[in-house]
Protein backbone atom coordinates (compact mmCIF):
# COMPACT_ATOMS: atom_id res chain seq x y z
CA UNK A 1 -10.32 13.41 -8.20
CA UNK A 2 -9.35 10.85 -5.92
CA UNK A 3 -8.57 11.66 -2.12
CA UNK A 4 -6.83 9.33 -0.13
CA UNK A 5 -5.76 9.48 3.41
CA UNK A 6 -3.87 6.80 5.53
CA UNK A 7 -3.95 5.67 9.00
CA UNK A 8 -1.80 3.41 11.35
CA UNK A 9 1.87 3.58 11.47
CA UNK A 10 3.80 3.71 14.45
CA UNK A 11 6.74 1.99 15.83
CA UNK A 12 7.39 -1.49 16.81
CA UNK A 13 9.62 -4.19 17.08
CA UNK A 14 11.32 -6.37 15.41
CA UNK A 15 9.00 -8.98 14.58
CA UNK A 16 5.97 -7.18 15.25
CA UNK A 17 2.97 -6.38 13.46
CA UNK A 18 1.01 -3.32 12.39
CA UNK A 19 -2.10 -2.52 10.03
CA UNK A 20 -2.02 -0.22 7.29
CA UNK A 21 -5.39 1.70 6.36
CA UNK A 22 -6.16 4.35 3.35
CA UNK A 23 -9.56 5.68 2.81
CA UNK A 24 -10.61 6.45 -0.46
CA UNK A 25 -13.47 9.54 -1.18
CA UNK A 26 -14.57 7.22 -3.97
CA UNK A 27 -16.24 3.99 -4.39
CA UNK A 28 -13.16 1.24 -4.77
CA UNK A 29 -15.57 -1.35 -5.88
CA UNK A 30 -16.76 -0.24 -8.50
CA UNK A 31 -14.42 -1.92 -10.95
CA UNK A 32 -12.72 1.25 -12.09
CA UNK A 33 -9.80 1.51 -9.56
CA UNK A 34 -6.47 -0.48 -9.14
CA UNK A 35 -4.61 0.56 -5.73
CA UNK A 36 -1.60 -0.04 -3.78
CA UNK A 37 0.95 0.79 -1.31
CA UNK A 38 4.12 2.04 -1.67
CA UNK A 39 7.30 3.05 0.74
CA UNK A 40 9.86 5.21 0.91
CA UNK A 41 12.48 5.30 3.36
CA UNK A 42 15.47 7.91 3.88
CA UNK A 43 17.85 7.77 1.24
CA UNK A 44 15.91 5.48 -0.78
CA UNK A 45 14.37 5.18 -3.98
CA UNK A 46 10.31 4.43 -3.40
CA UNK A 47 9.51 0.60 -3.98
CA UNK A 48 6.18 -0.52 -4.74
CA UNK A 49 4.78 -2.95 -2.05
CA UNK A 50 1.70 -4.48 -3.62
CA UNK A 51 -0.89 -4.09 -5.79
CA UNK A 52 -4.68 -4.87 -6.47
CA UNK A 53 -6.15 -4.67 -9.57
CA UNK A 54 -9.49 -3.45 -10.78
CA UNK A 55 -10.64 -7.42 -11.01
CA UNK A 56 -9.37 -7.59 -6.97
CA UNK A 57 -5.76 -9.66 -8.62
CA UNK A 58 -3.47 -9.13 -5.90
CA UNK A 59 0.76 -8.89 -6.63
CA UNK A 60 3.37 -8.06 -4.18
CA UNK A 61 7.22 -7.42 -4.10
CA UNK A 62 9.42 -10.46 -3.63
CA UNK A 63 10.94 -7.77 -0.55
CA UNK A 64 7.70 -8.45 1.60
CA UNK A 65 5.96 -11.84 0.09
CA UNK A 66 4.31 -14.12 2.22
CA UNK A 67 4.47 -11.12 5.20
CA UNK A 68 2.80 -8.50 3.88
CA UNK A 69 -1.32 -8.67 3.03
CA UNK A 70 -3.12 -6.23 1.29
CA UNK A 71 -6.84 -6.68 1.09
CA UNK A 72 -9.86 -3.62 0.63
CA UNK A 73 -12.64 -2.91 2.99
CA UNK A 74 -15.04 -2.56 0.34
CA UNK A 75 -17.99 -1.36 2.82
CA UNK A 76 -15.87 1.72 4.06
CA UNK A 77 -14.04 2.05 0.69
CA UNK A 78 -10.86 1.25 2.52
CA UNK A 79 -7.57 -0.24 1.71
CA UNK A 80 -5.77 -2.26 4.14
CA UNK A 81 -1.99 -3.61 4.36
CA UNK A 82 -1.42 -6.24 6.85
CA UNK A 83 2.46 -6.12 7.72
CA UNK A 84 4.06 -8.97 9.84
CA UNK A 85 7.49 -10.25 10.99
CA UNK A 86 8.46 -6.60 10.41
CA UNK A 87 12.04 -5.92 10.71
CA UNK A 88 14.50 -2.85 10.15
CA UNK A 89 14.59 -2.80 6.16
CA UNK A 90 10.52 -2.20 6.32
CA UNK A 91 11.27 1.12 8.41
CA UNK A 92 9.83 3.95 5.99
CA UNK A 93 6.80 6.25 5.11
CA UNK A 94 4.53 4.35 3.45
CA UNK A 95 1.87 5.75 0.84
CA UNK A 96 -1.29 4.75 -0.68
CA UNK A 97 -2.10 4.94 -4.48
CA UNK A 98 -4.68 4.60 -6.83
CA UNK A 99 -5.50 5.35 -10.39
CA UNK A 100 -8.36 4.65 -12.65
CA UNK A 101 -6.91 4.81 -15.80
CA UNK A 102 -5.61 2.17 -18.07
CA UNK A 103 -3.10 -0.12 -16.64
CA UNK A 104 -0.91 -3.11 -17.20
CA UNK A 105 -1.80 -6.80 -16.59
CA UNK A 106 -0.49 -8.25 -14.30
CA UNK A 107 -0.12 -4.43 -12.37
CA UNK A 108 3.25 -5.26 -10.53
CA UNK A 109 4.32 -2.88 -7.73
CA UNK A 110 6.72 -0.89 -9.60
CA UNK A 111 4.23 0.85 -11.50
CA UNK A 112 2.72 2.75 -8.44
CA UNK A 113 4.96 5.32 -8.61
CA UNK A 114 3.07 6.43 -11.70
CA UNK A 115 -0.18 5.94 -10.38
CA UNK A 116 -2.55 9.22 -10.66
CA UNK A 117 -3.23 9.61 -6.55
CA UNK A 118 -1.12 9.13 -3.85
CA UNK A 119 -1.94 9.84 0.20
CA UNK A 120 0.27 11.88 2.13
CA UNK A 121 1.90 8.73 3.94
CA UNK A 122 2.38 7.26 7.12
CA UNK A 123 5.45 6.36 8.62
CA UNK A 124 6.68 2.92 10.08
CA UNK A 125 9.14 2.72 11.92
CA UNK A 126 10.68 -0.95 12.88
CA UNK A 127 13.80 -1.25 15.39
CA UNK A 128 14.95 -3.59 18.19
């Protein structure tokens, strides 16, 4: 059993910045875990954000490439997303995800809805 819990939302402006965290109870470099983030936002169908792999390969949705960075604290077993020039259509709760089961190559971000553990979210909230 994977726990994972995750830290940092808020609200902020247009254009502004914020840092995602999700601690994992487990070891996440061990080789044996992919994770991720997703979001959901009101009305919405959830949308994968981006993924890393159990080899640390990185992919992200063409919705937040080149602003979004996701990257793992591997000394606290943490999992960070790195979120700039945020604007409105980011607004939602995002989640974090892991699974340590078999998965695809290259693990794109609309798989993480199917991944085995999933945090209880934080929400973002972007406005002007």
């Amino acid at each position: 059993q994977v726990q994972l819990v995750e830290a940092g939302g808020g609200s902020v402006q247009i254009g502004g910045s914020l840092r995602l965290s999700c601690t994992a109870s487990v070891n996440i470099n061990d080789g044996k875990i992919a994770m991720g983030w997703l979001r959901q936002a009101p009305g919405k169908e959830r949308e994968g954000v981006a993924t890393i792999d159990k080899d640390g390969y990185i992919n992200y949705a063409k919705s937040v490439r080149g602003r979004f960075t996701i990257s793992k604290d591997i000394a606290h077993n943490t999992l960070h997303l790195q979120m700039n020039n945020l604007g409105p259509e980011d607004t939602a709760k995002y989640y974090c995800a892991a699974d340590q089961g078999h998965l695809p190559r290259p693990l794109l971000p609309t798989v993480l809805s199917y991944f085995a553990y999933r945090g209880q979210g934080t929400q973002v909230n972007v406005s002007s």
